[in-house]
Protein backbone atom coordinates (compact mmCIF):
# COMPACT_ATOMS: atom_id res chain seq x y z
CA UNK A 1 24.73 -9.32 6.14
CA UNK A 2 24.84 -5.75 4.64
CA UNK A 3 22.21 -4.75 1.91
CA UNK A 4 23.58 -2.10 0.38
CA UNK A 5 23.23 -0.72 -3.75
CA UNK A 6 24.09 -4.23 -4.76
CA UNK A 7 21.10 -4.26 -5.38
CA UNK A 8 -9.35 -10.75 10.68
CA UNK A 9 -10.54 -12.37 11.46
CA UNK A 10 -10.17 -14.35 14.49
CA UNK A 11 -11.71 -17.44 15.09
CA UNK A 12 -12.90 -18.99 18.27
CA UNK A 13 -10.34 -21.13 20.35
CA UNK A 14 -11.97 -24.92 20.07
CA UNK A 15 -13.97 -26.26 22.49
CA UNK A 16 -13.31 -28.99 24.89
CA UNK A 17 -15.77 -32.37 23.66
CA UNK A 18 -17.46 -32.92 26.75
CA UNK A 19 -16.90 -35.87 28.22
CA UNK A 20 -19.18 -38.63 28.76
CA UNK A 21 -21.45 -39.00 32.14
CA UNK A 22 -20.25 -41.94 33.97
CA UNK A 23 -22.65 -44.88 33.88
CA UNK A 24 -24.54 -45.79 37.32
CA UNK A 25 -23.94 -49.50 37.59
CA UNK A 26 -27.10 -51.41 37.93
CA UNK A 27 -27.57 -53.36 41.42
CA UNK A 28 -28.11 -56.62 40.02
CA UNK A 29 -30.51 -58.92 42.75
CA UNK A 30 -29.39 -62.14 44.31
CA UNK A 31 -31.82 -65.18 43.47
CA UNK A 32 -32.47 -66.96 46.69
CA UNK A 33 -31.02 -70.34 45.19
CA UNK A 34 -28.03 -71.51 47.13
CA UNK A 35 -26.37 -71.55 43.58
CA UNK A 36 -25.56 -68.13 42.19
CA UNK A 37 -26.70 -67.77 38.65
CA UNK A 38 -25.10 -65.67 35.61
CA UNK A 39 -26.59 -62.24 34.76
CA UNK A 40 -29.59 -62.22 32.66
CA UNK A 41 -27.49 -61.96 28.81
CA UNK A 42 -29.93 -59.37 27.58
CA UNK A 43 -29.01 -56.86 30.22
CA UNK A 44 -25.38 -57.51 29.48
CA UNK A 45 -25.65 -57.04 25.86
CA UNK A 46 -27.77 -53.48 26.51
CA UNK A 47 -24.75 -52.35 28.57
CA UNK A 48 -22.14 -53.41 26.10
CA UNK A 49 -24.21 -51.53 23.51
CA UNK A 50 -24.68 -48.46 25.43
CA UNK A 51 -20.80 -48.16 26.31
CA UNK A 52 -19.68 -49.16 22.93
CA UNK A 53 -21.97 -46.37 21.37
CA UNK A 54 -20.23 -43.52 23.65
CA UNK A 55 -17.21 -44.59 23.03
CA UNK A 56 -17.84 -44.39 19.20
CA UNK A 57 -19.99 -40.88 19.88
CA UNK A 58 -16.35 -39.62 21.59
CA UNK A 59 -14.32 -40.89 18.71
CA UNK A 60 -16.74 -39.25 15.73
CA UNK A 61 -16.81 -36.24 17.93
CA UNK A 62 -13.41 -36.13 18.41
CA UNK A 63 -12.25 -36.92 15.10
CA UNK A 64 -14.82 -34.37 13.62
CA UNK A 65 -13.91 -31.56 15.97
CA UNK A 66 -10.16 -32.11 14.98
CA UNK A 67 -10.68 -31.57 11.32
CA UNK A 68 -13.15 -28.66 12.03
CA UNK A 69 -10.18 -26.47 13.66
CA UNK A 70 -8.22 -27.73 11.12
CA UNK A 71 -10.36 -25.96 8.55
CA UNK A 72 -10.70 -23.19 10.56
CA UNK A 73 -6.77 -23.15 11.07
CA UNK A 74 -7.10 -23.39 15.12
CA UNK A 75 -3.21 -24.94 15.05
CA UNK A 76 -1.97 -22.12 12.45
CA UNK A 77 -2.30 -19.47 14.70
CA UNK A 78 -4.37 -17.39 12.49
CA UNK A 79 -6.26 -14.46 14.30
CA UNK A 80 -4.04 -14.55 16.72
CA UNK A 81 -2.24 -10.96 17.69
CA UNK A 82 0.86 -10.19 15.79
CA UNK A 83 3.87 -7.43 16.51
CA UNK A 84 6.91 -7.01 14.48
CA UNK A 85 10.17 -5.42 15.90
CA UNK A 86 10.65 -4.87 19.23
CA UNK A 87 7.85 -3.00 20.83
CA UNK A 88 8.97 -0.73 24.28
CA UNK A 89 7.38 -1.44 27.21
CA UNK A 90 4.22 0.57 27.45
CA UNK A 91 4.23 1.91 24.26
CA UNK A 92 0.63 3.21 23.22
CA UNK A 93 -1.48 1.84 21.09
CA UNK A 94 -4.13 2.10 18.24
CA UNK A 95 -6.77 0.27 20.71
CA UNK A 96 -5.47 1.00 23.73
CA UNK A 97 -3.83 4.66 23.79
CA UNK A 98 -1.43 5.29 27.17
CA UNK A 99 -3.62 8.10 29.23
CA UNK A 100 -0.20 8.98 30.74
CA UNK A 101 1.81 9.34 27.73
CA UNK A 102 1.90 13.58 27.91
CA UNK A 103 2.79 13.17 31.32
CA UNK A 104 6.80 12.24 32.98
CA UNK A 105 6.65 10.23 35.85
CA UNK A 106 9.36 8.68 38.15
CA UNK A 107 9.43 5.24 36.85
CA UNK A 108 7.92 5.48 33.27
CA UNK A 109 9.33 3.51 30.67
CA UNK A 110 12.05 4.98 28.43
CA UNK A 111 11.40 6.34 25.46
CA UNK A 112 12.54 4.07 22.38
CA UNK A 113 16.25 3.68 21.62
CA UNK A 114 16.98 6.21 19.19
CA UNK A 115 18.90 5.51 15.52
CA UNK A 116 22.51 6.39 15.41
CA UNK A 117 24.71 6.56 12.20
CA UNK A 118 22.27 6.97 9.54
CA UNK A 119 19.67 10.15 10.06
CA UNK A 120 17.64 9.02 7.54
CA UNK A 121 16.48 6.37 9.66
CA UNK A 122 12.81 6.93 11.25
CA UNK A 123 11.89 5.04 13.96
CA UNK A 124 8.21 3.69 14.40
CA UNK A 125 6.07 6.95 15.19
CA UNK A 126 3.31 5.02 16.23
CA UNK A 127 0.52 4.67 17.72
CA UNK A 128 0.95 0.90 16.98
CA UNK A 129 -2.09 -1.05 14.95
CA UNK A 130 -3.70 -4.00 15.79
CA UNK A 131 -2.06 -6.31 13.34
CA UNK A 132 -4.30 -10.49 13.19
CA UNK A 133 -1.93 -13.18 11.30
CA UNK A 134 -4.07 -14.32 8.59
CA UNK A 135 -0.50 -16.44 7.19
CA UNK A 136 2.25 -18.10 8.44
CA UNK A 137 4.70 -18.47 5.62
CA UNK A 138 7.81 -21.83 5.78
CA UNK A 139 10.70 -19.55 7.49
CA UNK A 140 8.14 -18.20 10.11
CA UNK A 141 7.36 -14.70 9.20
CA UNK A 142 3.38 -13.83 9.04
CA UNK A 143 1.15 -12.13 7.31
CA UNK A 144 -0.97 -10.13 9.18
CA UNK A 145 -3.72 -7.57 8.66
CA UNK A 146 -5.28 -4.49 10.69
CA UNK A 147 -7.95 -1.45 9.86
CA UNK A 148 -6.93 1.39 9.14
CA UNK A 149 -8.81 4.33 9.55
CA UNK A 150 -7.69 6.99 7.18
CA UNK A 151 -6.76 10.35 8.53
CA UNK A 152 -6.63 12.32 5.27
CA UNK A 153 -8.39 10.84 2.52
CA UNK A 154 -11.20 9.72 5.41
CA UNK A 155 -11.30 6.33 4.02
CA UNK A 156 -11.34 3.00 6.00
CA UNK A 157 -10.14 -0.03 4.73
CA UNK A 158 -8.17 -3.12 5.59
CA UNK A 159 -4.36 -3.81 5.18
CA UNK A 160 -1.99 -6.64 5.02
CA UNK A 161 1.28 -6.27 6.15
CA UNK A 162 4.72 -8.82 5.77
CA UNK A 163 8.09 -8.09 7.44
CA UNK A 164 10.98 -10.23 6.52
CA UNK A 165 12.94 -12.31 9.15
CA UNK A 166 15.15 -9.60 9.16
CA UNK A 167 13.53 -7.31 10.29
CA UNK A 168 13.50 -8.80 13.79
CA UNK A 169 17.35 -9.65 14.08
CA UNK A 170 19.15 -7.91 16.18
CA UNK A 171 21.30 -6.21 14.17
CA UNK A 172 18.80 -4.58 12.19
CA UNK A 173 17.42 -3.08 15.63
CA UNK A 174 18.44 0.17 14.71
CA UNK A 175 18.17 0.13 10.84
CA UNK A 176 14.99 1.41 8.48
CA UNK A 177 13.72 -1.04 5.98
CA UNK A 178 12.78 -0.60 2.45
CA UNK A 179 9.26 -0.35 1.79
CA UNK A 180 7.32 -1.73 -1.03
CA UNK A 181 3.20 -1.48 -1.52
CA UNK A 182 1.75 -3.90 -3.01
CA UNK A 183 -0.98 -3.20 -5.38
CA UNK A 184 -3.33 -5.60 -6.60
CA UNK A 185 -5.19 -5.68 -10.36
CA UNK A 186 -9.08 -6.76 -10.24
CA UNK A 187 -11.41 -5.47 -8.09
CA UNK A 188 -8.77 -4.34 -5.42
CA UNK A 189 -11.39 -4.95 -2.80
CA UNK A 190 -12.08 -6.20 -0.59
CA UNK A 191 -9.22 -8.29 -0.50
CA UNK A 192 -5.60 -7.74 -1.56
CA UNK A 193 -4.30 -10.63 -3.60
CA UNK A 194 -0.96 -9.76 -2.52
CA UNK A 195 -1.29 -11.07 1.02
CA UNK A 196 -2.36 -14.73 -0.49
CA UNK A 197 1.07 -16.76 0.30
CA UNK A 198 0.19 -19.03 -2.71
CA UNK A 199 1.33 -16.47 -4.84
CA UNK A 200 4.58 -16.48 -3.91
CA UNK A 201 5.70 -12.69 -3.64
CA UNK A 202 7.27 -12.66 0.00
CA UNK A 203 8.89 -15.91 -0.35
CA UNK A 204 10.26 -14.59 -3.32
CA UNK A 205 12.05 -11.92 -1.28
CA UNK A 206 12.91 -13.90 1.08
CA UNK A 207 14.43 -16.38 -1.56
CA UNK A 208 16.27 -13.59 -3.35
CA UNK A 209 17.41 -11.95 0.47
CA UNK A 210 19.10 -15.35 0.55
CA UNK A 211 20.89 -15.07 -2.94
CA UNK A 212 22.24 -11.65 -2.51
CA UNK A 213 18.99 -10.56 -5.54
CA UNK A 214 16.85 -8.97 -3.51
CA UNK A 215 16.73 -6.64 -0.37
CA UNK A 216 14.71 -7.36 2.21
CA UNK A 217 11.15 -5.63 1.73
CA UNK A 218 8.48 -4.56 4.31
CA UNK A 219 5.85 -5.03 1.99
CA UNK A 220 2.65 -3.26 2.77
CA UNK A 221 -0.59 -4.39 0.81
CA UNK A 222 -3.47 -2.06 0.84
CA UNK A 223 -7.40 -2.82 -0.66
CA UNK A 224 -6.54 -0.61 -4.07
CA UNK A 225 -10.93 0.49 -4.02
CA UNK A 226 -13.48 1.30 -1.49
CA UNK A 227 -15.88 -0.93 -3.28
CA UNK A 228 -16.19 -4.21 -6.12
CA UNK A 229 -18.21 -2.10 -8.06
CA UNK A 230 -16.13 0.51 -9.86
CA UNK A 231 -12.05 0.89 -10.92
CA UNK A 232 -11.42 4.33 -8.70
CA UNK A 233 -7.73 4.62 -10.80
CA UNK A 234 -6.19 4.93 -7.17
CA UNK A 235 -7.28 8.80 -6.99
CA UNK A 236 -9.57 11.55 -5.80
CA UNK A 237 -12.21 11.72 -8.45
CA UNK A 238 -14.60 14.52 -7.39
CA UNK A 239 -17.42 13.50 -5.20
CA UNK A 240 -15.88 10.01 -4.70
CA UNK A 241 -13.86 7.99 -1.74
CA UNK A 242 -10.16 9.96 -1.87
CA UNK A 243 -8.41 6.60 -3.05
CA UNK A 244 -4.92 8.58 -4.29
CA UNK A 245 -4.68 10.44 -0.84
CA UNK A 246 -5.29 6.93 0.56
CA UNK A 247 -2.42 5.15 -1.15
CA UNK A 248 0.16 8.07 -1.27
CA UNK A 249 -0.71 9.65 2.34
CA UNK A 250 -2.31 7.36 4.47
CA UNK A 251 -0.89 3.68 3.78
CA UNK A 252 2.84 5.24 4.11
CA UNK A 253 1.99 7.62 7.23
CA UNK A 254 0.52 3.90 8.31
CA UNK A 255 3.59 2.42 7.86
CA UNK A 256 5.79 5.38 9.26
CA UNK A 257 3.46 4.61 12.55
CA UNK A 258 4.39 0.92 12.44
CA UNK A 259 7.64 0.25 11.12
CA UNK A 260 11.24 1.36 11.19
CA UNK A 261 11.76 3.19 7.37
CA UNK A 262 13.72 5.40 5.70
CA UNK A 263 12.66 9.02 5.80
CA UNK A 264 13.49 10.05 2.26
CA UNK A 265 12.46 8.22 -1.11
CA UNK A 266 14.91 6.19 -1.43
CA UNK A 267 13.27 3.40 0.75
CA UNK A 268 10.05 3.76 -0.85
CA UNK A 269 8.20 1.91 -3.58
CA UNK A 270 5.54 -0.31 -5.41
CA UNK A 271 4.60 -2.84 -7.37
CA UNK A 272 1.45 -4.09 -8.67
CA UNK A 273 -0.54 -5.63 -11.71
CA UNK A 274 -3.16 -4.42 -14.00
CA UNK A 275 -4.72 -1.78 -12.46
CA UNK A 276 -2.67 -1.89 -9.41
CA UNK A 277 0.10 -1.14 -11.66
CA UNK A 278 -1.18 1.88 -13.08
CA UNK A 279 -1.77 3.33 -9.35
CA UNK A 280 1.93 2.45 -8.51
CA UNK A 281 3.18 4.20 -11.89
CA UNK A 282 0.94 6.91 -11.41
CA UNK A 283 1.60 7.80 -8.07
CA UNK A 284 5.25 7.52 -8.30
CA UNK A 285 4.96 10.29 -11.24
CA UNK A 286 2.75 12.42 -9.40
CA UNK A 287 4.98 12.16 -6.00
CA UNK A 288 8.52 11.79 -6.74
CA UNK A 289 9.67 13.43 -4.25
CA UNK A 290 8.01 10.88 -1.92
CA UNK A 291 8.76 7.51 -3.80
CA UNK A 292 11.61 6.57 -6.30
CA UNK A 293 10.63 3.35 -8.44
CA UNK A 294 7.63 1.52 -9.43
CA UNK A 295 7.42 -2.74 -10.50
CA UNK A 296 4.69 -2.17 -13.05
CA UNK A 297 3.11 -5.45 -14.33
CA UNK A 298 0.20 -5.85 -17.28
CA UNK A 299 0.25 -2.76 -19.14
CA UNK A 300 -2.55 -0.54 -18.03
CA UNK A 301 -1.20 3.26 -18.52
CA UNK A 302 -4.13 5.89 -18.61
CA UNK A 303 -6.65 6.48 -16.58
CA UNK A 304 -10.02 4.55 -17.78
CA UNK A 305 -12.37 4.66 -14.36
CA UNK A 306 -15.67 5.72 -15.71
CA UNK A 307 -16.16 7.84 -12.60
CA UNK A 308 -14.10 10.82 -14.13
CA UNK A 309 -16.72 11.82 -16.85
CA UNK A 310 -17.17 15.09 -16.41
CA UNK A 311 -14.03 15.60 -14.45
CA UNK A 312 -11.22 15.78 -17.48
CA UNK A 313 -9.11 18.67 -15.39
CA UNK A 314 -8.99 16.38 -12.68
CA UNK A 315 -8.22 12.96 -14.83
CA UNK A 316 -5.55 14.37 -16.90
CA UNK A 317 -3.81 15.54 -13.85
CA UNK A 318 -3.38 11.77 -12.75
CA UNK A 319 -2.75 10.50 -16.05
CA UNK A 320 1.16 9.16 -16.02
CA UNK A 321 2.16 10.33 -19.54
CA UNK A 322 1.06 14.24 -18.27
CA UNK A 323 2.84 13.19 -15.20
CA UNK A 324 5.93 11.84 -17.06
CA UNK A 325 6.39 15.24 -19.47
CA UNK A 326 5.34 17.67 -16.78
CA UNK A 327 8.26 15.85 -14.93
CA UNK A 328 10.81 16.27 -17.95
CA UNK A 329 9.82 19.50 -18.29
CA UNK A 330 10.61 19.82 -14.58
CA UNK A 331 13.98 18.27 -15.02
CA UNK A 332 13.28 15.83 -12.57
CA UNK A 333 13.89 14.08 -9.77
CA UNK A 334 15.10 10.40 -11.13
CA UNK A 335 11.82 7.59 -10.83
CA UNK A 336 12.49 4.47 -12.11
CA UNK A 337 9.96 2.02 -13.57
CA UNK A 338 10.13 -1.51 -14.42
CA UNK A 339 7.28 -2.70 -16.83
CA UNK A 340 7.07 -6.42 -16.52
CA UNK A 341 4.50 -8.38 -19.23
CA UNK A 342 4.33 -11.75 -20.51
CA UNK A 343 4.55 -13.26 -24.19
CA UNK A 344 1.43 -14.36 -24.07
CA UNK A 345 -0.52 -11.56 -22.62
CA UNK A 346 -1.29 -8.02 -24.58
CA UNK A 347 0.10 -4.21 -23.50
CA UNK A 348 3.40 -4.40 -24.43
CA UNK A 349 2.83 -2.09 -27.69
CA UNK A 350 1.70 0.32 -24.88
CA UNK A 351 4.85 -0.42 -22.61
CA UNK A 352 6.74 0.49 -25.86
CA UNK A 353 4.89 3.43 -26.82
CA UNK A 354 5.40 5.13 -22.98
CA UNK A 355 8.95 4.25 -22.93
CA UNK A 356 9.81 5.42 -26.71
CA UNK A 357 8.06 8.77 -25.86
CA UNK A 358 8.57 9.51 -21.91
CA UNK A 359 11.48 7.20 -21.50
CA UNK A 360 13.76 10.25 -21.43
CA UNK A 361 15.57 12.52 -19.11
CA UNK A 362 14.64 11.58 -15.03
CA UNK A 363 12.30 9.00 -16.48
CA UNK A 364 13.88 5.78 -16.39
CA UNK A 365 12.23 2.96 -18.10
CA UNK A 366 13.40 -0.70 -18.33
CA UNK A 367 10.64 -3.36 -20.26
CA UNK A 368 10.98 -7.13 -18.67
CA UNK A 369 9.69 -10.02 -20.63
CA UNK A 370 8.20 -12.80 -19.15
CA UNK A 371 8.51 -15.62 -21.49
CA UNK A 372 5.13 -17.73 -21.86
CA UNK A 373 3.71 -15.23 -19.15
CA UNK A 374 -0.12 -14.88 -18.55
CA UNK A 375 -1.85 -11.92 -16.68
CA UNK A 376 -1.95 -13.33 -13.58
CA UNK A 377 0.21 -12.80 -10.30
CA UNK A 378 1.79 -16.12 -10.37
CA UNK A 379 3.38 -15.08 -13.55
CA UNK A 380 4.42 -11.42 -12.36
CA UNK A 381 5.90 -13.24 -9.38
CA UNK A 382 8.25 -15.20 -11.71
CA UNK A 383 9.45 -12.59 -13.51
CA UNK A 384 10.13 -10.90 -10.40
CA UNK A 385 12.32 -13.56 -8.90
CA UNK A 386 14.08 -13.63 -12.81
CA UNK A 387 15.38 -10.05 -12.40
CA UNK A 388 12.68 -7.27 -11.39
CA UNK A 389 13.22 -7.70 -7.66
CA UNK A 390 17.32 -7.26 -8.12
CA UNK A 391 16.25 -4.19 -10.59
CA UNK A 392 15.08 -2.75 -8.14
CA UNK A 393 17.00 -3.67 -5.57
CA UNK A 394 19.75 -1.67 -7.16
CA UNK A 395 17.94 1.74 -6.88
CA UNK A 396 16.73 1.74 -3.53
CA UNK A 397 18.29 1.73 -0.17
CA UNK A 398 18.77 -1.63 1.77
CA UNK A 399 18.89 -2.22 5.63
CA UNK A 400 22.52 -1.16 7.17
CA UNK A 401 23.67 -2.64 10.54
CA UNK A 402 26.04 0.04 10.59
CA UNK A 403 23.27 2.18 11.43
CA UNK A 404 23.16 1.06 14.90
């Protein structure tokens, strides 16, 4: 198939149950009568007991130790080590860096095939993360998560990664893959909602891969704070964690390491709710020259973290309607954003007022309804599937075999 414009933590392995001592059978004494008589009843009965009451110790056991890795999803494979593509013999990585890799030797492993066709196809720069599947989805892709350890914003947090099946055919070997971060509303932290599979975003991907809808996403999901107590408006408010240099410079030079991806915008994009929606919007404005289009569900616009008082300089400069004019003034380039809301949720008076004022020149606005919608992902995910995921499907650029 061609996609073109058409468009942890890892538990313990179970223990064995131990297994029962064998009895020592009792020497039972001969009575010197010439006829033999039966063993005394009570002595058989206390033997009977004893054995019955192992064997019934070995089936609670049993049966109890059986649900317990159950629970603890022993059989799912969860916390167990994940890779996607096809990783080159020796290649370094994060935990275990090659000593030898600045050296040639006769005998080394070959460097990694190199893309043909398309040159804006990057292969993975590594070093390759530690990635722990904390999902197994139906068609047998994973979620998995690592830490990453921020190089430029000096941040550490955890990350959640998906790769479609795709991704690992063959004929893809050589191809990029569009990118999409995921950005969740709430707290952000110090989960990612987006890497729950009950809410249905990557099989919705994989659904609309299937019906020609949708290309097929790497999705990254990032924790959106570096704490539950505060909204941080994914940027670098003075004298707090660098949470814009996190999502715009560290999650995709993260993913660059990882992942084959395009080297220009046009793979590159995100989506997100509430808050996370905002970040998305507002880092697309502020870098369009790295990313092109932006899924924004819920309605939040401005900046409202109450870490910026004092800072107005700095808030206005990551406020998306600055962004947006600054970049009409500019004349561009293109960014395309998708508001998504529901009918019975507020913010679409703000969705309105954004596109009826910004909604001009490179800035591209479309407004999807999501009839009897909530704010909630589950919702966000529908409309998705209805016709965000082909909307944007049609802007960016899609895996190409022909790249090989």
């Amino acid at each position: 198939m061609t996609f073109g414009a058409k468009f942890v933590h890892q538990y313990p392995q179970p223990g064995q149950i131990p297994a029962q001592p064998p009895e020592q059978p009792q020497q039972e004494t001969q009575p010197q009568q010439e006829t033999q008589q039966p063993p005394a009843p009570s002595r058989r009965s206390r033997r009977a007991a004893r054995i019955g009451a192992a064997l019934a110790l070995a089936l609670v056991l049993l049966i109890s130790g059986g649900l317990a890795a159950w629970k603890l999803d022993w059989f799912s494979g969860d916390g167990e080590a994940v890779s996607f593509g096809k990783t080159p013999p020796h290649a370094p990585t994060a935990a275990a860096p090659d000593p030898g890799a600045d050296k040639k030797s006769p005998g080394a492993a070959p460097p990694p095939a190199k893309p043909s066709g398309d040159p804006d196809v990057l292969m993975p720069s590594g070093p390759k993360s530690d990635f722990r599947q904390t999902a197994r989805l139906d068609d047998g892709t994973v979620i998995a998560k690592t830490r990453l350890a921020g190089a430029k914003s000096g941040f550490e947090g955890d990350v959640w990664v998906w790769a479609p099946k795709e991704y690992d055919d063959p004929t893809y070997a050589k191809s990029a893959f569009p990118v999409l971060i995921a950005l969740p509303g709430g707290n952000g932290y110090p989960a990612n909602y987006w890497s729950d599979r009950s809410l249905g975003l990557q099989k919705a991907i994989t659904e609309g891969v299937q019906a020609g809808t949708s290309l097929p996403f790497v999705v990254i999901m990032p924790v959106l704070n570096p704490d539950n107590k505060y909204y941080y408006d994914g940027s670098d408010i003075p004298g707090q964690a660098k949470m814009g240099t996190w999502i715009a410079e560290d999650v995709p030079d993260f993913t660059r390491a990882n992942f084959r991806t395009y080297k220009s915008r046009d793979g590159w994009a995100f989506m997100g709710s509430s808050s996370g929606a905002f970040v998305g919007m507002k880092t697309l404005l502020k870098h369009p020259d790295k990313f092109k289009a932006v899924i924004a569900s819920g309605g939040e616009i401005v900046p409202d973290s109450p870490l910026w008082k004092g800072h107005q300089a700095e808030m206005d400069a990551n406020n998306p309607e600055k962004l947006a004019r600054k970049l009409i003034d500019s004349g561009g380039p293109e960014v395309f954003i998708n508001f998504q809301v529901g009918t019975k949720e507020s913010g679409k008076a703000r969705m309105l007022k954004f596109q009826q004022e910004y909604g001009t020149g490179p800035v591209k606005t479309t407004i999807h309804d999501i009839q009897n919608g909530e704010h909630n992902g589950w919702h966000y995910v529908r409309g998705m599937k209805e016709s965000s995921l082909e909307w944007i499907s049609k802007v960016l650029k899609g895996p190409r075999p022909e790249a090989g």
